[in-house]
C-alpha atoms as a PDB file:
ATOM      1  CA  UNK A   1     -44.833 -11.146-108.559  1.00  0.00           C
ATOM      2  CA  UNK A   2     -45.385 -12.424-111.730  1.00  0.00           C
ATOM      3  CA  UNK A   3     -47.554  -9.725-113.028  1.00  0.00           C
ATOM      4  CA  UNK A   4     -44.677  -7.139-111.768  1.00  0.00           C
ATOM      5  CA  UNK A   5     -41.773  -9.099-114.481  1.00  0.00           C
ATOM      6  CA  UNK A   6     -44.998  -8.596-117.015  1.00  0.00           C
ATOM      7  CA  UNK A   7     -44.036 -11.533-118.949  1.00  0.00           C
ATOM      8  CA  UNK A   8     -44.370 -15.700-118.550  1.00  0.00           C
ATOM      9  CA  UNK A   9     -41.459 -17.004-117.084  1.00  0.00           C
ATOM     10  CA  UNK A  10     -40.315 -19.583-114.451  1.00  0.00           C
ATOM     11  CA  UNK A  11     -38.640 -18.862-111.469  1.00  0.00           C
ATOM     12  CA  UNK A  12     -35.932 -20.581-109.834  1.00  0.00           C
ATOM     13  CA  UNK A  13     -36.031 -21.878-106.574  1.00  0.00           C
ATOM     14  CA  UNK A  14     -32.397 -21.946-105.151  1.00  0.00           C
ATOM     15  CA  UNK A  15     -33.397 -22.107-101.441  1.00  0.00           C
ATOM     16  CA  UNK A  16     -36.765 -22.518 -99.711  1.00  0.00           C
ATOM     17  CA  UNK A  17     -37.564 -24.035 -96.153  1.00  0.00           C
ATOM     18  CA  UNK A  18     -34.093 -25.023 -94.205  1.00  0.00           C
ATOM     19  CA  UNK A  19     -34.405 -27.004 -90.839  1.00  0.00           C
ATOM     20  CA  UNK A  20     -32.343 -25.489 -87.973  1.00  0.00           C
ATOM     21  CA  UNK A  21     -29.847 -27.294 -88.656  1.00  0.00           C
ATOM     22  CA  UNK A  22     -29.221 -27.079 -91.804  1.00  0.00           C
ATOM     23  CA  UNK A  23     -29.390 -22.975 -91.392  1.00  0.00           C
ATOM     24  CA  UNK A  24     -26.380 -23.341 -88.424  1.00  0.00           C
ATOM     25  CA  UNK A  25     -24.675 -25.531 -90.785  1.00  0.00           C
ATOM     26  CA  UNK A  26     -24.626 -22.399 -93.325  1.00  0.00           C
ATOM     27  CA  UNK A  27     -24.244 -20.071 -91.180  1.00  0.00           C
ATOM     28  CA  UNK A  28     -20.839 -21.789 -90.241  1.00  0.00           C
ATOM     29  CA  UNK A  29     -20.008 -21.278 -94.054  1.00  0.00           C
ATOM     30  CA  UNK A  30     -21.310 -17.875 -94.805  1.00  0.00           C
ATOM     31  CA  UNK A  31     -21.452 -14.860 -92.707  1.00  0.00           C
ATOM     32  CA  UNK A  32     -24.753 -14.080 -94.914  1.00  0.00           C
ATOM     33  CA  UNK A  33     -26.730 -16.444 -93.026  1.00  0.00           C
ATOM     34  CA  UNK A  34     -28.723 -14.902 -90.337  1.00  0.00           C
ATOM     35  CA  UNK A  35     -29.002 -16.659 -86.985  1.00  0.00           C
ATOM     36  CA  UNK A  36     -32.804 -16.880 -87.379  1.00  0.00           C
ATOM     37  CA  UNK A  37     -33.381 -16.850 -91.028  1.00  0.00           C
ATOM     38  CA  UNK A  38     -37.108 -16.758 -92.186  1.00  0.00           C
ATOM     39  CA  UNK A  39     -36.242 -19.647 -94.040  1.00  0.00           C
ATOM     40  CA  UNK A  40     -36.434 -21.588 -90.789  1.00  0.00           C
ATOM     41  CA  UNK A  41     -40.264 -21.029 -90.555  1.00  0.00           C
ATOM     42  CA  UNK A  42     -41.628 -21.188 -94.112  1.00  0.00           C
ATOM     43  CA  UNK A  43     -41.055 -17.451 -94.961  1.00  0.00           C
ATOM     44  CA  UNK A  44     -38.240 -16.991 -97.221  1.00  0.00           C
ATOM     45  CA  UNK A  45     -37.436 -18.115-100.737  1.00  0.00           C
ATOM     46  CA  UNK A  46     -33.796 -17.458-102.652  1.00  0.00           C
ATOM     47  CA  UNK A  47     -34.804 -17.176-106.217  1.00  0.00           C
ATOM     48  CA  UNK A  48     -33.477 -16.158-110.173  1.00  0.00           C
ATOM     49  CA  UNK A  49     -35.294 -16.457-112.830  1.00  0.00           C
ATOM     50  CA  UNK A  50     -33.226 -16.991-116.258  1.00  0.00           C
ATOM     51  CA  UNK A  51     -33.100 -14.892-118.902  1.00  0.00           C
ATOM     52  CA  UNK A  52     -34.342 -11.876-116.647  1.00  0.00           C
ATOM     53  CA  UNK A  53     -31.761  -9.302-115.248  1.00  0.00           C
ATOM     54  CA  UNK A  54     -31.157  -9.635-111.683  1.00  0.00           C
ATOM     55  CA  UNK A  55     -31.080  -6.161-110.740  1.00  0.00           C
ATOM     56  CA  UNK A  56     -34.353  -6.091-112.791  1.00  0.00           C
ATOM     57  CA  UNK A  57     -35.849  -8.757-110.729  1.00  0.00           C
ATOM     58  CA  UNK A  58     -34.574  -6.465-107.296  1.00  0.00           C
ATOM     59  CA  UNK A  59     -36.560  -3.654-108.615  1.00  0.00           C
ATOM     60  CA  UNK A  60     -39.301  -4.972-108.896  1.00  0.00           C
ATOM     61  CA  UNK A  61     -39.435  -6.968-105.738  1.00  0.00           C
ATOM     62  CA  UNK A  62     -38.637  -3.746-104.203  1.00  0.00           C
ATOM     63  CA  UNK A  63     -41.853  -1.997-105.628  1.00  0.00           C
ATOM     64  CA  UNK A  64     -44.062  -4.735-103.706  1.00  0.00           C
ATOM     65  CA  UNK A  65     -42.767  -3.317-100.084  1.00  0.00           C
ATOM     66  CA  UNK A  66     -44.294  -6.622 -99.006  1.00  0.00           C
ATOM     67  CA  UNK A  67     -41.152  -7.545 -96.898  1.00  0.00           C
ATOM     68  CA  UNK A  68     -37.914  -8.269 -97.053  1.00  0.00           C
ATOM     69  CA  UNK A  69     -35.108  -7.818-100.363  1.00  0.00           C
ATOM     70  CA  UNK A  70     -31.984  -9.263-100.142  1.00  0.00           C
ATOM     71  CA  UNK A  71     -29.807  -9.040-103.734  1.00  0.00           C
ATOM     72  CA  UNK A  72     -26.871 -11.495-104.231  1.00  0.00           C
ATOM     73  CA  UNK A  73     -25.531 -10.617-107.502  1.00  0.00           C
ATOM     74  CA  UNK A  74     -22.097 -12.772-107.379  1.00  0.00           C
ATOM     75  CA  UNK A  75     -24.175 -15.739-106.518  1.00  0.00           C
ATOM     76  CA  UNK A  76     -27.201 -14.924-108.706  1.00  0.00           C
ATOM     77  CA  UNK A  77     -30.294 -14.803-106.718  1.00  0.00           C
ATOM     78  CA  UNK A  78     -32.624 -12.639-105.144  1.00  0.00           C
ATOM     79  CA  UNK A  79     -33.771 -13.353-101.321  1.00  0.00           C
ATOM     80  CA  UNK A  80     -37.496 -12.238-100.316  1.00  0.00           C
ATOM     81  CA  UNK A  81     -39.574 -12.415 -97.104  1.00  0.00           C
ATOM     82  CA  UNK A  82     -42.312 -11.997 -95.741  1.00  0.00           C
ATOM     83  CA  UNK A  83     -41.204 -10.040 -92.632  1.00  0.00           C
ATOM     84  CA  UNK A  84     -40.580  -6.292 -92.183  1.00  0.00           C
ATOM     85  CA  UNK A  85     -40.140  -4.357 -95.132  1.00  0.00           C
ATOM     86  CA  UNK A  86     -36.229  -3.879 -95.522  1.00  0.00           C
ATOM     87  CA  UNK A  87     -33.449  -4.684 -97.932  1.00  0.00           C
ATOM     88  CA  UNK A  88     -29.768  -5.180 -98.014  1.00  0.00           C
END
């Protein structure tokens, strides 16, 4: 992905791996928690990386079609997957 922002830059990690539990628990807080949430298994990462536009950072995720794109823009990050090629 790096090579797709074209520039040096670090990236954010706001949520990686979650245990099961920890996934129910924020699933009880947010309806934007899904029930089996690649995060669960090693296949998900929430990210933002500062100083690059968010909807910048969607784009180009997008372009990969290497799975999944969720954007977040009130809470600043950018969700990607490694399952089917989707976004919401």
């Amino acid at each position: 992905m790096s090579r797709k922002v074209s520039r040096r830059c670090t990236f954010h990690i706001i949520s990686g791996y979650r245990s099961p539990a920890t996934n129910a628990r924020l699933r009880r807080k947010s309806r934007g928690v899904a029930k089996n949430s690649y995060h669960m298994y090693g296949k998900a990462i929430d990210i933002y990386v500062p100083g690059y536009r968010l909807s910048r950072l969607r784009r180009q995720a997008l372009k990969l079609r290497a799975g999944g794109v969720g954007y977040y823009p009130k809470t600043g990050f950018v969700h990607l997957d490694v399952g089917p090629v989707r976004q919401w």
